[in-house]
Protein backbone atom coordinates (compact mmCIF):
# COMPACT_ATOMS: atom_id res chain seq x y z
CA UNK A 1 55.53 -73.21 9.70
CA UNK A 2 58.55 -72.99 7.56
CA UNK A 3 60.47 -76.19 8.20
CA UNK A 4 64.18 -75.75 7.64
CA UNK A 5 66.84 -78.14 6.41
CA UNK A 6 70.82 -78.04 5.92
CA UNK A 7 71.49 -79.96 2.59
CA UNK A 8 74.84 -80.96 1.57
CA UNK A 9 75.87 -82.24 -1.93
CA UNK A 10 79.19 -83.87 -0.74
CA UNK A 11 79.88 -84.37 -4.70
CA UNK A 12 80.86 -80.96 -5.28
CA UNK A 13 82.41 -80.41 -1.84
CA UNK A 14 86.38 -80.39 -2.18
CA UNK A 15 87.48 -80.31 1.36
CA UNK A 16 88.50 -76.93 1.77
CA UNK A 17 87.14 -76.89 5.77
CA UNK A 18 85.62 -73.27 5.69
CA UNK A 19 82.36 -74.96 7.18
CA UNK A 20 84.55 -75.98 9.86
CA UNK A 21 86.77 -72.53 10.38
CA UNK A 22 83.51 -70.59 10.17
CA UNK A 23 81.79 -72.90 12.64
CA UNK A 24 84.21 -72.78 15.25
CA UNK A 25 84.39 -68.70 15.34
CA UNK A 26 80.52 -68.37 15.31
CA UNK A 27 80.48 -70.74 18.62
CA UNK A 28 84.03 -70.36 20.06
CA UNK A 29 84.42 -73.41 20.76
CA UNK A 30 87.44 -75.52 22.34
CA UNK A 31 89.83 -77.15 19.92
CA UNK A 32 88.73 -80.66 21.18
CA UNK A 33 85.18 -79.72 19.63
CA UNK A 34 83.81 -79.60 16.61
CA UNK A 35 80.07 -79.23 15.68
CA UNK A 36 80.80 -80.16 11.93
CA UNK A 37 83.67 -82.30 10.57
CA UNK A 38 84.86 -82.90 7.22
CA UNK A 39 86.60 -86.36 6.44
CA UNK A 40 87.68 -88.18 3.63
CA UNK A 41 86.47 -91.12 2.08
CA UNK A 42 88.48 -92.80 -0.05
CA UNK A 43 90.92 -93.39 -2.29
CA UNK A 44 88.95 -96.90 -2.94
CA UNK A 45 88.11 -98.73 -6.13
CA UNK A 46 84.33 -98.48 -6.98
CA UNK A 47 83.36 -100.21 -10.39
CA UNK A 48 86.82 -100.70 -11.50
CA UNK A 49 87.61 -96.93 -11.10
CA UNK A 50 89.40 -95.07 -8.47
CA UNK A 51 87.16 -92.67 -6.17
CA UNK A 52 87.95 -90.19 -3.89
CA UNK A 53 85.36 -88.14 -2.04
CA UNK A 54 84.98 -85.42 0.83
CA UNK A 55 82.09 -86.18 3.38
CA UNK A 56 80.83 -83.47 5.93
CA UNK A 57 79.49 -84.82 8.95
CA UNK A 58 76.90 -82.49 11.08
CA UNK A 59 73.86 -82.62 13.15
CA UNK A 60 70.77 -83.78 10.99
CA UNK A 61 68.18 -82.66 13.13
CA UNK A 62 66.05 -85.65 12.82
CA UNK A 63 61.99 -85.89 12.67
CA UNK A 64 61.92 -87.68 15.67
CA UNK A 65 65.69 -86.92 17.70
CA UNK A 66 66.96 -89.88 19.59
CA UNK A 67 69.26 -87.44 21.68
CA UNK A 68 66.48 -85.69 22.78
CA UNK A 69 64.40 -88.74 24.31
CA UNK A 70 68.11 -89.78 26.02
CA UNK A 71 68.55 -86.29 27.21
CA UNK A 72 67.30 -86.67 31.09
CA UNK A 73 67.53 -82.60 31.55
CA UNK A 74 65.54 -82.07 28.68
CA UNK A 75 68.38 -79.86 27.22
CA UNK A 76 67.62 -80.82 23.87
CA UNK A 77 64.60 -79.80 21.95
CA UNK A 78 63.20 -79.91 18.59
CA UNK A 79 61.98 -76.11 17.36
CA UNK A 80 58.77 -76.07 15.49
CA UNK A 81 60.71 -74.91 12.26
CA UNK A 82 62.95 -78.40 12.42
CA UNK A 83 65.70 -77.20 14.72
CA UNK A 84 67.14 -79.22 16.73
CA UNK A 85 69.16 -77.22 19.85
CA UNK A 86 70.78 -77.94 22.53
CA UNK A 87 70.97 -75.79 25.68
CA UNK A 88 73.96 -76.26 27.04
CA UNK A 89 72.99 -74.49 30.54
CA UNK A 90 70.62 -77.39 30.98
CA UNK A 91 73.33 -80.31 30.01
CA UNK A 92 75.13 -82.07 32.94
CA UNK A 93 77.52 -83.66 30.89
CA UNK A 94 76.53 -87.21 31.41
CA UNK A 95 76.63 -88.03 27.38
CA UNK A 96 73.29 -90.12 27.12
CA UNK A 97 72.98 -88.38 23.83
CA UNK A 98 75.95 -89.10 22.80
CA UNK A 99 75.93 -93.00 22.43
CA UNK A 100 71.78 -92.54 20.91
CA UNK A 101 72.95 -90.35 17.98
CA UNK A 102 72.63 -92.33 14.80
CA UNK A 103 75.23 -90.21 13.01
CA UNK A 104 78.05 -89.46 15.60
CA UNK A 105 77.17 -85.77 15.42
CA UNK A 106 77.42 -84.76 19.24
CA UNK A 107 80.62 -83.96 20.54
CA UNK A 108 81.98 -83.56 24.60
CA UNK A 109 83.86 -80.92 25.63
CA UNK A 110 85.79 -81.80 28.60
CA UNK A 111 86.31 -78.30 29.51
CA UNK A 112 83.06 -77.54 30.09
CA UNK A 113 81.84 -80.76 31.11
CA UNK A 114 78.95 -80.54 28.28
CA UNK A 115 77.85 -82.47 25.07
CA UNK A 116 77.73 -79.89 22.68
CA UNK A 117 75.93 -80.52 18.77
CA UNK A 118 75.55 -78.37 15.97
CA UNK A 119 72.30 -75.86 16.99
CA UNK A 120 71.81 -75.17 13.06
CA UNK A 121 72.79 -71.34 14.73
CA UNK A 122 69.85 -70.75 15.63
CA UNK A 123 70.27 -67.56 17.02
CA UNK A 124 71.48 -66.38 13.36
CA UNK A 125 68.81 -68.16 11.66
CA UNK A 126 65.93 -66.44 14.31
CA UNK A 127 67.51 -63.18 12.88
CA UNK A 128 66.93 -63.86 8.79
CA UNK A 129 70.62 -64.78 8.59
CA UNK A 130 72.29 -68.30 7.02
CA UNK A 131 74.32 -70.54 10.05
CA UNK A 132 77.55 -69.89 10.11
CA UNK A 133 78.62 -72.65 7.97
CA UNK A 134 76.12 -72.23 4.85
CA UNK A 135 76.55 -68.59 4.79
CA UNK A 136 78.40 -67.90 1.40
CA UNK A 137 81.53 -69.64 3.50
CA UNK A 138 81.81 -72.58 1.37
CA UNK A 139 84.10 -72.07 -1.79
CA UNK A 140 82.65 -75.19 -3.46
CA UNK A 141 79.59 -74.04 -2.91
CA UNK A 142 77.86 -77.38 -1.53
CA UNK A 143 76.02 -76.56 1.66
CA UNK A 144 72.29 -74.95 0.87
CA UNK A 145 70.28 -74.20 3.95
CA UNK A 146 66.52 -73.10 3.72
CA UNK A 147 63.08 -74.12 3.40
CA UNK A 148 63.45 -78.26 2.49
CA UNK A 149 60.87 -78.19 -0.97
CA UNK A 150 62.71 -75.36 -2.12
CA UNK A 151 66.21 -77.10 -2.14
CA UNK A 152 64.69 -79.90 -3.39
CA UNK A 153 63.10 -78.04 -6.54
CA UNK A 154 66.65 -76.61 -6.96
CA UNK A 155 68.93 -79.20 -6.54
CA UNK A 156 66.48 -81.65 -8.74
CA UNK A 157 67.05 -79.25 -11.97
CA UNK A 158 70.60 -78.82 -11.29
CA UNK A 159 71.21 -82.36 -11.07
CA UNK A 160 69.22 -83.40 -14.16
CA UNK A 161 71.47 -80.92 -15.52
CA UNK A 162 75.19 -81.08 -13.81
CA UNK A 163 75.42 -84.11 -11.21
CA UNK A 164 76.16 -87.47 -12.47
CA UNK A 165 75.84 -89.19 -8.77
CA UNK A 166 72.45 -87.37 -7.20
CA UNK A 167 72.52 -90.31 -4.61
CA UNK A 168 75.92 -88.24 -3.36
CA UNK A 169 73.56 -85.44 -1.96
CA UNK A 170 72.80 -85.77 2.14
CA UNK A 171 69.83 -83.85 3.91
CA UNK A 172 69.53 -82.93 6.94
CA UNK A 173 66.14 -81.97 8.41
């Protein structure tokens, strides 16, 4: 089966927060939330030279998911395709996910009493369609989603062509 991954090449990204805007309308969800979160890094001095860089933090729906072994409801559950979701009708709220992720990516909505995480939209993705967030949104044009050798094969040529820092580039999946 396919197996799907959300790439990111923080590089190009310029921290225009579309992935977050379009995120938060596909899910609704409560201003305290968010399922992706763009932060800055810098300015710092690296090699003499002044860097400044955008970072987008998500899910990265790991090989072997932490959250899901903490999960006592079982709410959490990796998809044969890579996907890792979250059903939030199953989640009590008692945030033994939270403190197992490895990369902060699972959020609590008090509201709701629920952990919630990025769910890669799976509904969208089960229907031929990009999530929310990799959809065309981005204006920098530096979130790819799809089958993992593919982005790869793509992102390998454009960086032997374009990218001066490949180790900038983040995978998820």
């Amino acid at each position: 089966m396919k197996q799907y991954s959300l790439v990111i090449d923080h590089e190009s990204c310029w921290g225009c927060k579309t992935c977050e805007v379009a995120c938060k309308q596909e899910h609704r969800a409560t201003d305290n939330v968010k399922l992706i979160s763009l932060w800055e890094d810098g300015p710092k001095m690296v090699d003499g030279k002044l860097e400044f860089m955008f970072k987008i933090n998500v899910c990265r729906h790991c090989d072997d998911p932490p959250c899901a072994e903490a999960c006592p409801e079982e709410a959490i559950q990796k998809r044969e395709d890579g996907i890792v979701v979250m059903n939030y009708e199953l989640c009590t709220g008692c945030q033994s996910c939270i403190g197992v992720c490895p990369y902060d990516a699972i959020d609590f909505d008090e509201k709701r009493n629920i952990a919630q995480k990025c769910n890669l939209c799976h509904n969208r993705v089960d229907q031929g369609l990009f999530p929310a967030c990799a959809d065309n949104i981005c204006l920098a044009h530096c979130i790819y989603f799809g089958d993992s050798e593919e982005i790869d094969q793509n992102l390998t040529k454009r960086k032997r062509t374009t990218w001066p820092h490949p180790e900038t580039v983040s995978k998820t999946g």
